[in-house]
PDB file of N, CA and C in Angstrom:
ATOM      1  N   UNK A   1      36.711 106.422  95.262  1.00  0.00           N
ATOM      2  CA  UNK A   1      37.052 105.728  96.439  1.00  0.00           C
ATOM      3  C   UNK A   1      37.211 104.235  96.137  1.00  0.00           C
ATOM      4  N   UNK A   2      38.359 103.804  96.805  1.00  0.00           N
ATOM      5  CA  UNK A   2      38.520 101.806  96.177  1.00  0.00           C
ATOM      6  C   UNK A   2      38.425 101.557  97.631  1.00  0.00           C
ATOM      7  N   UNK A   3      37.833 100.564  97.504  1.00  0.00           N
ATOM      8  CA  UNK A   3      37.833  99.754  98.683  1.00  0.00           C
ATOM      9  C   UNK A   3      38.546  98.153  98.241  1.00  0.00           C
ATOM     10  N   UNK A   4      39.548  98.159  99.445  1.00  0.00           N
ATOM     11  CA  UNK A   4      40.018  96.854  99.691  1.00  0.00           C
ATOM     12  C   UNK A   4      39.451  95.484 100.319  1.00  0.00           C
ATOM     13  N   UNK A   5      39.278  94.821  99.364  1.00  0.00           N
ATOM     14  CA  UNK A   5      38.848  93.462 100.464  1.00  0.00           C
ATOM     15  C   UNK A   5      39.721  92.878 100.968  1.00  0.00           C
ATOM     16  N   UNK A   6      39.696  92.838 102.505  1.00  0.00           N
ATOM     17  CA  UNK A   6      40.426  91.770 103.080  1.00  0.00           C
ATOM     18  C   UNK A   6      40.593  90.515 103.076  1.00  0.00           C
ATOM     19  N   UNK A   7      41.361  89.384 102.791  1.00  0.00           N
ATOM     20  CA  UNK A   7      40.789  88.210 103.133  1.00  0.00           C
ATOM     21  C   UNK A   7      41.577  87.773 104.140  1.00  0.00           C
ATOM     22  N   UNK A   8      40.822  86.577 104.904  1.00  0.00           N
ATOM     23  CA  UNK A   8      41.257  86.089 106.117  1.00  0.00           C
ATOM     24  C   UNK A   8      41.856  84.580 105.604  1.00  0.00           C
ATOM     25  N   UNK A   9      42.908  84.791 106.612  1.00  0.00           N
ATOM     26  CA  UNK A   9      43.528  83.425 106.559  1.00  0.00           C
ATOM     27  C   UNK A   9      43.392  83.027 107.439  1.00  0.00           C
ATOM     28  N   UNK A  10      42.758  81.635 107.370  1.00  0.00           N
ATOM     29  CA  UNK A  10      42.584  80.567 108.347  1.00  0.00           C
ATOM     30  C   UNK A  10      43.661  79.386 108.457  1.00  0.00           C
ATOM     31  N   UNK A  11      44.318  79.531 109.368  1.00  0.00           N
ATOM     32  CA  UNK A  11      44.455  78.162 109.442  1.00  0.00           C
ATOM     33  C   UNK A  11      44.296  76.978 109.464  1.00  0.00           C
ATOM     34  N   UNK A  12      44.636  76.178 108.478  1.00  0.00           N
ATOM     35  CA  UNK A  12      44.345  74.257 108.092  1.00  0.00           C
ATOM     36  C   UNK A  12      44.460  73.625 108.756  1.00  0.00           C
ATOM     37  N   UNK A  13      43.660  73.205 109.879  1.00  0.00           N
ATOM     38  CA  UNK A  13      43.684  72.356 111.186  1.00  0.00           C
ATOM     39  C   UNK A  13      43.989  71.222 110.520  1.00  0.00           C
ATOM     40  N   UNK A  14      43.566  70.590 109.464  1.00  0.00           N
ATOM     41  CA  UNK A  14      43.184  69.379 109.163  1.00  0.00           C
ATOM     42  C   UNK A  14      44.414  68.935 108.448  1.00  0.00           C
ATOM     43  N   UNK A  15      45.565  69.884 107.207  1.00  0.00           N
ATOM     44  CA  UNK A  15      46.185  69.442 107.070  1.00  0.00           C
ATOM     45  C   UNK A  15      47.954  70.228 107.723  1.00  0.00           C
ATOM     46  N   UNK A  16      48.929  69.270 108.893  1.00  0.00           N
ATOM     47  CA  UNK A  16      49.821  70.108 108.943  1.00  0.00           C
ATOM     48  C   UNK A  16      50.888  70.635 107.978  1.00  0.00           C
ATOM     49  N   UNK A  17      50.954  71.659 108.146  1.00  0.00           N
ATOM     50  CA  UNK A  17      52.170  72.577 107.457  1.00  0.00           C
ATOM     51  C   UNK A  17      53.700  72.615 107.841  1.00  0.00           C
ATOM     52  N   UNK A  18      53.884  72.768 108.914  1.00  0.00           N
ATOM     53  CA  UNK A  18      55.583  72.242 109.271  1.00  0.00           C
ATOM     54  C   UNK A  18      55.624  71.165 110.212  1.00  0.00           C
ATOM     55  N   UNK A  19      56.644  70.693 110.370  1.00  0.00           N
ATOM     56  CA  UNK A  19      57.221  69.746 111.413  1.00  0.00           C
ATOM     57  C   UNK A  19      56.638  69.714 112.468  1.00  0.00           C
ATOM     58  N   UNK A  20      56.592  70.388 113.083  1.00  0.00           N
ATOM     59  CA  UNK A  20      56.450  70.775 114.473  1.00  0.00           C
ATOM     60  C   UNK A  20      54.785  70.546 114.561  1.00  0.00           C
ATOM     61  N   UNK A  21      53.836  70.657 113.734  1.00  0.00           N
ATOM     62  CA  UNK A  21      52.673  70.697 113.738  1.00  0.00           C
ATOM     63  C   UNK A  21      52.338  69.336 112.874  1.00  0.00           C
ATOM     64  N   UNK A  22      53.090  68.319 112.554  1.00  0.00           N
ATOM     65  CA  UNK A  22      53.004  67.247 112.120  1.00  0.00           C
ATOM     66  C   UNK A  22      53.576  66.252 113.205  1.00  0.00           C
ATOM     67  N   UNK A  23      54.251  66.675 113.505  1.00  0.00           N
ATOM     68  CA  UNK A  23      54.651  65.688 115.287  1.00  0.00           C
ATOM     69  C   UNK A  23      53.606  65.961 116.340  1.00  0.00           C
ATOM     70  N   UNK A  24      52.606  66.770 116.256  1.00  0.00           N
ATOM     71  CA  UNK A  24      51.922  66.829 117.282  1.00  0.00           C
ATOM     72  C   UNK A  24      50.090  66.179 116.629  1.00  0.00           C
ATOM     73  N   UNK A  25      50.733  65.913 115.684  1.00  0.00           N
ATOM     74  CA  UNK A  25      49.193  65.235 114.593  1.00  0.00           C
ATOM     75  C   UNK A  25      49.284  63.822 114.169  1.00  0.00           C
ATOM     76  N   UNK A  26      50.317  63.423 115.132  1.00  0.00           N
ATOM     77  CA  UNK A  26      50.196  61.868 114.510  1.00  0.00           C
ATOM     78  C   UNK A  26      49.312  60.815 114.946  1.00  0.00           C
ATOM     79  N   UNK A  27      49.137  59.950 113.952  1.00  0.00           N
ATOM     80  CA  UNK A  27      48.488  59.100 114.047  1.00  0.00           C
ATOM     81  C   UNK A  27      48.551  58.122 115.600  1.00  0.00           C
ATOM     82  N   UNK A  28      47.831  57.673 116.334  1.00  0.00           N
ATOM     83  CA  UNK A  28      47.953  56.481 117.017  1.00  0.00           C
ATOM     84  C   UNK A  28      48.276  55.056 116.640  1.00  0.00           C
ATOM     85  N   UNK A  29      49.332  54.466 116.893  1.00  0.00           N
ATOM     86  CA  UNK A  29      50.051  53.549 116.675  1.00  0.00           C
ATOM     87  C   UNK A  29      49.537  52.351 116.765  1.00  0.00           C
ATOM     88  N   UNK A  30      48.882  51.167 115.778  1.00  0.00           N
ATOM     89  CA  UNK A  30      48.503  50.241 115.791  1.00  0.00           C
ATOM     90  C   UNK A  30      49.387  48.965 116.002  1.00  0.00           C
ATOM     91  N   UNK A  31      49.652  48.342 117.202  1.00  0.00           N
ATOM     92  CA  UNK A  31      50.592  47.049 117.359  1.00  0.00           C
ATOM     93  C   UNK A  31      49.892  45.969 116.472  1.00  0.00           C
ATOM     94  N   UNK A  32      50.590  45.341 115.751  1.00  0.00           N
ATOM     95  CA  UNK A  32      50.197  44.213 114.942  1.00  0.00           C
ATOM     96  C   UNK A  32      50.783  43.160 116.025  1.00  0.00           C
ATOM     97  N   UNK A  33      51.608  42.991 116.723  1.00  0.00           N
ATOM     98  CA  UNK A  33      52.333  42.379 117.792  1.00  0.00           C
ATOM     99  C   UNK A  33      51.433  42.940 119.315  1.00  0.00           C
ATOM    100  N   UNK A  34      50.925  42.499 120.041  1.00  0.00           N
ATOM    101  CA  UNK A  34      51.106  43.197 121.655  1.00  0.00           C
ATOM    102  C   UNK A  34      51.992  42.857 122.414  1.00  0.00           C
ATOM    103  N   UNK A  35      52.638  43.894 123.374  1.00  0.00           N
ATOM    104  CA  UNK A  35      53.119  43.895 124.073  1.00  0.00           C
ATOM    105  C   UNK A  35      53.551  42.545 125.101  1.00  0.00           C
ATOM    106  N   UNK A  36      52.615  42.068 125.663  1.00  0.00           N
ATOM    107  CA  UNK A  36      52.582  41.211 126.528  1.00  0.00           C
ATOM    108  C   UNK A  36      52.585  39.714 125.598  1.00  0.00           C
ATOM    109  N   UNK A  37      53.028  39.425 124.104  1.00  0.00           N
ATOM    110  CA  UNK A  37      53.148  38.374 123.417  1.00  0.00           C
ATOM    111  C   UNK A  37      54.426  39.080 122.811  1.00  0.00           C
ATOM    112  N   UNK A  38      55.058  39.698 122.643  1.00  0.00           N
ATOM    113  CA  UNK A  38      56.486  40.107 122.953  1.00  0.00           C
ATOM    114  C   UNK A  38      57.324  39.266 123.420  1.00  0.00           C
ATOM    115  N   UNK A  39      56.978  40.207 124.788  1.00  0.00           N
ATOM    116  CA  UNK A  39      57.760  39.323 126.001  1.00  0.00           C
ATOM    117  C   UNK A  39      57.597  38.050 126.197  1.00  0.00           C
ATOM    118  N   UNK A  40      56.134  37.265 126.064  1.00  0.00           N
ATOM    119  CA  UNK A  40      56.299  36.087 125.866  1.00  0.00           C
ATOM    120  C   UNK A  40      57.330  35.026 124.370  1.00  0.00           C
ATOM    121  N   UNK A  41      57.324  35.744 123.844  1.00  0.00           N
ATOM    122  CA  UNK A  41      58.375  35.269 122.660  1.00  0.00           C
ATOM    123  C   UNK A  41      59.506  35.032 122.926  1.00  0.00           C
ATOM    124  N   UNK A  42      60.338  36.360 123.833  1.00  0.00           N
ATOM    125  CA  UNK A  42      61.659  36.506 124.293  1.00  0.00           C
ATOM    126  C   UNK A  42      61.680  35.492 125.110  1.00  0.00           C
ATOM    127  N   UNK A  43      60.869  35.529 126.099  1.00  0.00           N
ATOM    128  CA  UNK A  43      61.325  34.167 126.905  1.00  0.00           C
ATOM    129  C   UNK A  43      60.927  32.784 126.204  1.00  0.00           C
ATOM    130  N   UNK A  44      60.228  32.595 125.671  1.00  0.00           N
ATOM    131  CA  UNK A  44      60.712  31.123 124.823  1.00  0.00           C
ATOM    132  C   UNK A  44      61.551  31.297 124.204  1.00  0.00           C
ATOM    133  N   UNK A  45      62.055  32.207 123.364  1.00  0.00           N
ATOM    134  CA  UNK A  45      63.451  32.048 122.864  1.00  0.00           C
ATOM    135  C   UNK A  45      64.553  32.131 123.536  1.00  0.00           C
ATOM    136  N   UNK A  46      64.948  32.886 125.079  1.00  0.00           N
ATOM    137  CA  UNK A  46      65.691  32.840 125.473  1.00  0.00           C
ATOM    138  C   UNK A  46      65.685  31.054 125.907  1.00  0.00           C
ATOM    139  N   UNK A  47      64.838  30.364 127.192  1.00  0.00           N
ATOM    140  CA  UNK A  47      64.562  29.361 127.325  1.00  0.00           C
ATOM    141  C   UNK A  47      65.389  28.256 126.149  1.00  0.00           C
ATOM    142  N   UNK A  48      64.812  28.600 124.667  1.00  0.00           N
ATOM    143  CA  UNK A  48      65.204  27.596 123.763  1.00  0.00           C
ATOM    144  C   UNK A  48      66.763  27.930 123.290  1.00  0.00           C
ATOM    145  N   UNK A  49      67.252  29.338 123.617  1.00  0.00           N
ATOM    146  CA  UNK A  49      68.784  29.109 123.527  1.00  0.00           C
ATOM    147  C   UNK A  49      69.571  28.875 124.249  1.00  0.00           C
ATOM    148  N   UNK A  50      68.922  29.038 125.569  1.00  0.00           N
ATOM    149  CA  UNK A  50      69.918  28.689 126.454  1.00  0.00           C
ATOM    150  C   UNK A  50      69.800  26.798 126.789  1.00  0.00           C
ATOM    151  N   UNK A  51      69.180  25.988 126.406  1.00  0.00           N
ATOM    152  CA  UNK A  51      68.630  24.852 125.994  1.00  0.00           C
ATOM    153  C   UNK A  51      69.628  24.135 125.006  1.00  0.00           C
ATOM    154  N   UNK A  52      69.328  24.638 123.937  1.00  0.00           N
ATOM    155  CA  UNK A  52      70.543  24.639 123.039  1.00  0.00           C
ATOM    156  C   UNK A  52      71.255  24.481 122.903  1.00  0.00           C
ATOM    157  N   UNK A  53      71.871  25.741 123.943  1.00  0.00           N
ATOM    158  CA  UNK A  53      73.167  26.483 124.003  1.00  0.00           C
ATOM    159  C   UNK A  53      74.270  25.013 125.136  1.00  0.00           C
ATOM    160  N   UNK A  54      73.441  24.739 125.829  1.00  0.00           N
ATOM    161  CA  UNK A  54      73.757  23.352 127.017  1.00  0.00           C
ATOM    162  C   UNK A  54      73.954  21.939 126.437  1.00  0.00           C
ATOM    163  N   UNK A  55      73.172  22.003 125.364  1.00  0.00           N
ATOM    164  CA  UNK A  55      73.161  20.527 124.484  1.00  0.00           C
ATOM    165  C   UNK A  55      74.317  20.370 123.941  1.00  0.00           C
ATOM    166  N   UNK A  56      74.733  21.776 123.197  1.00  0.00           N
ATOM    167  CA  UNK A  56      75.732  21.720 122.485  1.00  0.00           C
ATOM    168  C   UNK A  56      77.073  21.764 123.025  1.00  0.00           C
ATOM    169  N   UNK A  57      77.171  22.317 123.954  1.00  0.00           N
ATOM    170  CA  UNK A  57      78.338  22.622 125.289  1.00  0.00           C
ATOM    171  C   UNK A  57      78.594  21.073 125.378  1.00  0.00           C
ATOM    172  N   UNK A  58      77.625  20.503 126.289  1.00  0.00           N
ATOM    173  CA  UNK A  58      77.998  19.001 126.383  1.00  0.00           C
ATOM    174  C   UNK A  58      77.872  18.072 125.632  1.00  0.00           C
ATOM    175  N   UNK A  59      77.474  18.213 124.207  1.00  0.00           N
ATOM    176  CA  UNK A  59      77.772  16.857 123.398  1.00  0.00           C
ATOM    177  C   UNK A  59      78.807  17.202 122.334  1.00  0.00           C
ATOM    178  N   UNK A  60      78.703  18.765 122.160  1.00  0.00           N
ATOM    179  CA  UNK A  60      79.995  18.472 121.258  1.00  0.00           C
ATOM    180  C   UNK A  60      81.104  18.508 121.479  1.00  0.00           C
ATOM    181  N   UNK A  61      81.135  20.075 122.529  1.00  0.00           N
ATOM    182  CA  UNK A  61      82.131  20.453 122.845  1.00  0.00           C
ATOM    183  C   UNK A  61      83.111  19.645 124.237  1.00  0.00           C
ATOM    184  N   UNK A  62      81.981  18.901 125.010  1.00  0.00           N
ATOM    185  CA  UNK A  62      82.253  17.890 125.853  1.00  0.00           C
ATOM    186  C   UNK A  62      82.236  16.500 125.641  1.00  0.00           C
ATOM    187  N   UNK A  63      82.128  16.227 124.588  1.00  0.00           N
ATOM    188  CA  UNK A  63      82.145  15.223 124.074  1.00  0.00           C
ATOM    189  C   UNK A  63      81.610  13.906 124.755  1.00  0.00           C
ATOM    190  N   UNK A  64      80.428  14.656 125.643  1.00  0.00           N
ATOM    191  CA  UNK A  64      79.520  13.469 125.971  1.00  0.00           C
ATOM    192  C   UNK A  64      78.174  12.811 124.535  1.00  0.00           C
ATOM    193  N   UNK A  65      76.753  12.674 125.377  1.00  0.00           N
ATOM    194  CA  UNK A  65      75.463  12.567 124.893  1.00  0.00           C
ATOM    195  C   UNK A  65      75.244  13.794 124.911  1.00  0.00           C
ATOM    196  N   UNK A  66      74.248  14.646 124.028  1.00  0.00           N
ATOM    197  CA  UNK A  66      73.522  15.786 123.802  1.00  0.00           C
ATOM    198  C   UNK A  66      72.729  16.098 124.737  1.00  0.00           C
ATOM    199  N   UNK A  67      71.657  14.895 125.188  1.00  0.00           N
ATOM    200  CA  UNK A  67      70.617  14.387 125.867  1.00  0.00           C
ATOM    201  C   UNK A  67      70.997  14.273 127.405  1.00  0.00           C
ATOM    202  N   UNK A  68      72.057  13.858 127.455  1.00  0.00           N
ATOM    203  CA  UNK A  68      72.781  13.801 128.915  1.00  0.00           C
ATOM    204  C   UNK A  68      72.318  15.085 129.541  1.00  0.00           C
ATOM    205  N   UNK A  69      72.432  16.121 129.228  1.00  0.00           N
ATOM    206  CA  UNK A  69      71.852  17.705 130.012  1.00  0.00           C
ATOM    207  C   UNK A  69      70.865  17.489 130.275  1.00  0.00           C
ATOM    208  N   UNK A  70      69.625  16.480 129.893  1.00  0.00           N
ATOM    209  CA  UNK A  70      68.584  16.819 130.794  1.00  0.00           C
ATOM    210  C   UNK A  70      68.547  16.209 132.148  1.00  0.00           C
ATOM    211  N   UNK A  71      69.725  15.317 132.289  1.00  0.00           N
ATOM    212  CA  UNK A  71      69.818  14.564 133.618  1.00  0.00           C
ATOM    213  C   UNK A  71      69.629  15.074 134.662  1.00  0.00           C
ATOM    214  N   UNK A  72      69.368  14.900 135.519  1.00  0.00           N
ATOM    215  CA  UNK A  72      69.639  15.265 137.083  1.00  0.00           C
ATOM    216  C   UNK A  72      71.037  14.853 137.625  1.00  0.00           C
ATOM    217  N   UNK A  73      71.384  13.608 137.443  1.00  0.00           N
ATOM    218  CA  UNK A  73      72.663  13.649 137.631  1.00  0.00           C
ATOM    219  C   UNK A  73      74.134  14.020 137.313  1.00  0.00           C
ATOM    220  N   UNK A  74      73.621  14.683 135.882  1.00  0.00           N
ATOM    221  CA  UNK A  74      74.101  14.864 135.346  1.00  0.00           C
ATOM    222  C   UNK A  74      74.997  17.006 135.790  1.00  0.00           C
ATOM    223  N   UNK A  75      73.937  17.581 136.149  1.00  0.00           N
ATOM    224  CA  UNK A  75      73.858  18.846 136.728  1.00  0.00           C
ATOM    225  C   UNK A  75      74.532  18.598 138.607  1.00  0.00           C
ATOM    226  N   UNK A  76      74.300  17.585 138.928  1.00  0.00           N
ATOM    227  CA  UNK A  76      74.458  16.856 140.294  1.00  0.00           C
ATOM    228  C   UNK A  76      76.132  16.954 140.281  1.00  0.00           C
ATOM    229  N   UNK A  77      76.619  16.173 139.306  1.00  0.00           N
ATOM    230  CA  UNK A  77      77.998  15.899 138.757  1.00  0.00           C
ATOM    231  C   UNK A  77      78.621  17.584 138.717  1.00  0.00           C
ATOM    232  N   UNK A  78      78.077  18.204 137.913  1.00  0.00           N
ATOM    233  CA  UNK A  78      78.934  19.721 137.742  1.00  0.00           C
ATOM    234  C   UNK A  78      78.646  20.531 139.159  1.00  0.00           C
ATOM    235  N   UNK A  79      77.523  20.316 139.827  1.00  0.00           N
ATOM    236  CA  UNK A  79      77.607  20.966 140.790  1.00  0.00           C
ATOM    237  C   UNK A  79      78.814  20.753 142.032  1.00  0.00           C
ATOM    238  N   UNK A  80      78.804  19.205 142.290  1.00  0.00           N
ATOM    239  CA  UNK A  80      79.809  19.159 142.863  1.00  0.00           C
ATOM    240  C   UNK A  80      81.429  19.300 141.997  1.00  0.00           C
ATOM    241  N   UNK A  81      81.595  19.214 140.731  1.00  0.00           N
ATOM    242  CA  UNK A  81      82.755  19.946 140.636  1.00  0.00           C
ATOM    243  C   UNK A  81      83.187  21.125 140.858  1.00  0.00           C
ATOM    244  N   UNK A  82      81.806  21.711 140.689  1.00  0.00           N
ATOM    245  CA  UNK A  82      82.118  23.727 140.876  1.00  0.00           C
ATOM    246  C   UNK A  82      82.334  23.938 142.476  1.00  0.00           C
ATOM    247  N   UNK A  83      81.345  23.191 143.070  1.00  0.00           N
ATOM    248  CA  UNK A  83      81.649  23.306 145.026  1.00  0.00           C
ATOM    249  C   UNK A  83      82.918  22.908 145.518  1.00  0.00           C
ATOM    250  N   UNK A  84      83.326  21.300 145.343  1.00  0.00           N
ATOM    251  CA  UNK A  84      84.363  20.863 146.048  1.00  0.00           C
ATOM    252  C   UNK A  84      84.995  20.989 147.019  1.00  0.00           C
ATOM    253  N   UNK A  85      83.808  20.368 147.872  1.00  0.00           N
ATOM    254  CA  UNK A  85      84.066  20.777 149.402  1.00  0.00           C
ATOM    255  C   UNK A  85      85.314  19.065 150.064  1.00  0.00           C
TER     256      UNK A  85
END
């Protein structure tokens, strides 16, 4: 008489075997960046290009002062050209 030993296969919780069981084992994602200093970035950079972006409009391409954009009167002046009542 032979007797067979069975052996059992267990499944490797610990390490996954296909795809599908490796997408559901991933790690939690460490931000070296957060979220909310992100967005604060974008808006100083938007802020500083659109800044920029005005300096350069009117001193080069308008061939005023650079500096002139921070005027008040200066924004005063284009407003009433764009209205022209």
């Amino acid at each position: 008489m032979t007797t067979t030993k069975q052996t059992e296969i267990k499944p490797n919780i610990d390490k996954p075997e296909t795809r599908e069981q490796k997408d559901k084992v991933k790690k939690p994602r460490v931000r070296l960046i957060p979220i909310w200093l992100r967005l604060l970035i974008i808006l100083v950079l938007l802020i500083l290009s659109l800044t920029i972006g005005a300096m350069i409009g009117y001193g080069v391409l308008g061939d005023g002062n650079a500096f002139d954009v921070f005027k008040k009167s200066t924004w005063q002046h284009i407003a009433d050209i764009v209205v022209k009542e």
